[in-house]
N, C-alpha and C. Protein backbone atom coordinates (compact mmCIF):
# COMPACT_ATOMS: atom_id res chain seq x y z
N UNK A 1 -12.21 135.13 -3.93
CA UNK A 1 -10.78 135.16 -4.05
C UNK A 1 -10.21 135.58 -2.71
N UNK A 2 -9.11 135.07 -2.38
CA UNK A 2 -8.65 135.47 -1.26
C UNK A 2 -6.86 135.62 -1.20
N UNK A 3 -6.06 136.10 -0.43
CA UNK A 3 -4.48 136.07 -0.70
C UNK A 3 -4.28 135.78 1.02
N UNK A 4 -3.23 134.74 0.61
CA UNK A 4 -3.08 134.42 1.98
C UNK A 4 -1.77 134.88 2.34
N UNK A 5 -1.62 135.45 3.76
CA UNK A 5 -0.88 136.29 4.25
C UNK A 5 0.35 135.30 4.19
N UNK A 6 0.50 134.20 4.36
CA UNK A 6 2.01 133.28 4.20
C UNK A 6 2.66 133.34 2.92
N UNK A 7 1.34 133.80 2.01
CA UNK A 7 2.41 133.43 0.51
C UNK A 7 1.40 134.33 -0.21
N UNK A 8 1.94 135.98 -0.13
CA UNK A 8 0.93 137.09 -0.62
C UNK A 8 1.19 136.98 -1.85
N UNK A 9 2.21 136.26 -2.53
CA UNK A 9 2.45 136.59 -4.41
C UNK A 9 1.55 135.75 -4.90
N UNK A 10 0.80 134.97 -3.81
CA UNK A 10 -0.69 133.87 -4.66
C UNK A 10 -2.13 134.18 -4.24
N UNK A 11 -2.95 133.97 -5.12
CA UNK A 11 -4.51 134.52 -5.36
C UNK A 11 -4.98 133.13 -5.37
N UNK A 12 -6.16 132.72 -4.47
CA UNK A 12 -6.85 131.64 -4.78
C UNK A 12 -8.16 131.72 -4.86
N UNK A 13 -9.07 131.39 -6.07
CA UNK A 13 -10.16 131.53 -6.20
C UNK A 13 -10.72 129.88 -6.57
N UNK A 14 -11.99 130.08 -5.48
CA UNK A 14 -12.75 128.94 -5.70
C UNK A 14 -13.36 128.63 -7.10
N UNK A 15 -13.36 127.60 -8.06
CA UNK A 15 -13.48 127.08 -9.25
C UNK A 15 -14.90 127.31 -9.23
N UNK A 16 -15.62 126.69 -8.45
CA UNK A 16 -17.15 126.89 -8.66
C UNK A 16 -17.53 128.13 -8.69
N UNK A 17 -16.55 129.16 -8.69
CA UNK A 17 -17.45 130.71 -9.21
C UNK A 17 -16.82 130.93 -10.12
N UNK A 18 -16.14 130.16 -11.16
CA UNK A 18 -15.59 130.59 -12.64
C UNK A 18 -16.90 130.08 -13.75
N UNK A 19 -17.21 131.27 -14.30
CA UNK A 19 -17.98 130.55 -15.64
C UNK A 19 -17.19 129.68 -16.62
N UNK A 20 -17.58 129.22 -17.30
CA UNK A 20 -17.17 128.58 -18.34
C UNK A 20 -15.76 127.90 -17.97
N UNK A 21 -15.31 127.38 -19.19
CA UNK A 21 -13.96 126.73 -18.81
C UNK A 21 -12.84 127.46 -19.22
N UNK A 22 -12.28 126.75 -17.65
CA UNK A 22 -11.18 128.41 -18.13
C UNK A 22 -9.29 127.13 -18.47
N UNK A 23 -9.43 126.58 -18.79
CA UNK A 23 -8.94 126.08 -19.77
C UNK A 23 -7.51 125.26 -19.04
N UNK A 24 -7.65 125.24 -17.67
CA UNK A 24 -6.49 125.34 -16.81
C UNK A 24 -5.80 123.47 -17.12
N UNK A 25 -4.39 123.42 -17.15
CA UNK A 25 -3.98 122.18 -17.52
C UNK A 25 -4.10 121.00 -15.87
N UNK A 26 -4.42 120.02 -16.39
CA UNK A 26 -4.83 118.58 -15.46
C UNK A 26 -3.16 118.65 -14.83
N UNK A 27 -3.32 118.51 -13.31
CA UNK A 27 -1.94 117.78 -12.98
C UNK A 27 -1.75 117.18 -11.73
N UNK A 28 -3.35 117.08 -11.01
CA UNK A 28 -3.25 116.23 -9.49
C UNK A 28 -4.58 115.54 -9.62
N UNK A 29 -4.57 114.70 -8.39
CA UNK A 29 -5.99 114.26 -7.69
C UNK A 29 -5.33 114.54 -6.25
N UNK A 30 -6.77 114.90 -5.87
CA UNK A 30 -6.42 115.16 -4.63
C UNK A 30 -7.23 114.40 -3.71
N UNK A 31 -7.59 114.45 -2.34
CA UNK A 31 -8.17 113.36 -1.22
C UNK A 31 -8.73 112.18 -2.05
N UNK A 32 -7.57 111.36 -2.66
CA UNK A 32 -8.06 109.99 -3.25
C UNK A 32 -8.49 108.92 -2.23
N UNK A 33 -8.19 109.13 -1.15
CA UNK A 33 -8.16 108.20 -0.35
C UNK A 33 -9.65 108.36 -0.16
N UNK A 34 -10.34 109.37 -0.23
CA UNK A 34 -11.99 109.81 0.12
C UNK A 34 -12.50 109.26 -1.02
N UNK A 35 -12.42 108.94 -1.81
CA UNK A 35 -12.69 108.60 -3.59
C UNK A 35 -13.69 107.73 -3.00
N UNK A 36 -15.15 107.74 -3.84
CA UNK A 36 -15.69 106.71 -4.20
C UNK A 36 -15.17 105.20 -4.74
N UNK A 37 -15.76 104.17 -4.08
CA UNK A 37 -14.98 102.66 -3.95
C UNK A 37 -15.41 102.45 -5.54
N UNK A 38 -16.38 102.80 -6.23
CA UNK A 38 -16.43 102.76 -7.44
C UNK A 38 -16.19 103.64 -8.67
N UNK A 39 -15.53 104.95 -7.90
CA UNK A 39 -14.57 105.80 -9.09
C UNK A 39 -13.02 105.13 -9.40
N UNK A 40 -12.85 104.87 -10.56
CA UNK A 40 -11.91 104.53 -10.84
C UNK A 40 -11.02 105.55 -11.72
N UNK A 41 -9.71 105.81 -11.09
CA UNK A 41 -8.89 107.17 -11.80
C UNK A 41 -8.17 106.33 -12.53
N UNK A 42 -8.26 106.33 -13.82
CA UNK A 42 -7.07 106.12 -14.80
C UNK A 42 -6.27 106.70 -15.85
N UNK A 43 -5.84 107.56 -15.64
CA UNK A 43 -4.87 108.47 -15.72
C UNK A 43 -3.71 108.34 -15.15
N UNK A 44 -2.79 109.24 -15.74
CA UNK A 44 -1.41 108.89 -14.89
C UNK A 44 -0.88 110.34 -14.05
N UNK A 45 -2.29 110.97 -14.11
CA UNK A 45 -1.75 112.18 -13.00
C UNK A 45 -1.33 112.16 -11.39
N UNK A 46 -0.73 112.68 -10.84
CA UNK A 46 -0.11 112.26 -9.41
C UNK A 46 -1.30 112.22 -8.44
N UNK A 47 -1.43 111.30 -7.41
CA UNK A 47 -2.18 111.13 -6.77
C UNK A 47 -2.00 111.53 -5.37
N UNK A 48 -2.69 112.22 -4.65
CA UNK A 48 -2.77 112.60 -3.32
C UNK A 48 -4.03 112.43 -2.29
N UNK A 49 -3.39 111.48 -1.06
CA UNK A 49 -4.46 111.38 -0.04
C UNK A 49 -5.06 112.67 0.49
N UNK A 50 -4.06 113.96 0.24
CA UNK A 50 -4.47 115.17 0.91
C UNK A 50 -4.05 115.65 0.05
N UNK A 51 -4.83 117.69 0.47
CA UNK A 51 -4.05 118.37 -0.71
C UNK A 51 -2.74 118.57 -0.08
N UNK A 52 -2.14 118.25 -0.95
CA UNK A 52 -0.24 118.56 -1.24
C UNK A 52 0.14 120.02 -1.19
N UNK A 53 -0.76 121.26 -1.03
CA UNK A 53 -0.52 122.24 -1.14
C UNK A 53 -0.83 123.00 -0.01
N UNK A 54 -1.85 122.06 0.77
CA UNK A 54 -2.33 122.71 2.17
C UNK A 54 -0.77 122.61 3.61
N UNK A 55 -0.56 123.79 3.61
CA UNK A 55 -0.04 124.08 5.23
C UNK A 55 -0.35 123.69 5.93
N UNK A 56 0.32 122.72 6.78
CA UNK A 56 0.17 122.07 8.27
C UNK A 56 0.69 122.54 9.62
């Protein structure tokens, strides 16, 4: 987990150290553009070449 000094009211913890499922609701894709030529997303969640949340 870490808090980043630009936006201290948020906690981000990497998913791969959560056990089990922690139940969180679907609402992006992210580096689609990296996607396997044979994953196909069909869903109608919003799609992003990058994360949309990363600071530039």
């Amino acid at each position: 987990m870490f808090i980043d000094d630009k936006d201290p009211d948020s906690y981000y913890v990497a998913m791969g150290s959560i056990n089990g499922d922690p139940e969180l609701p679907l609402a992006h894709h992210i580096h689609v553009d990296s996607k396997a030529p044979w994953h196909e997303i069909t869903d109608d969640l919003k799609q992003h070449d990058r994360d949309p949340f990363q600071n530039d």
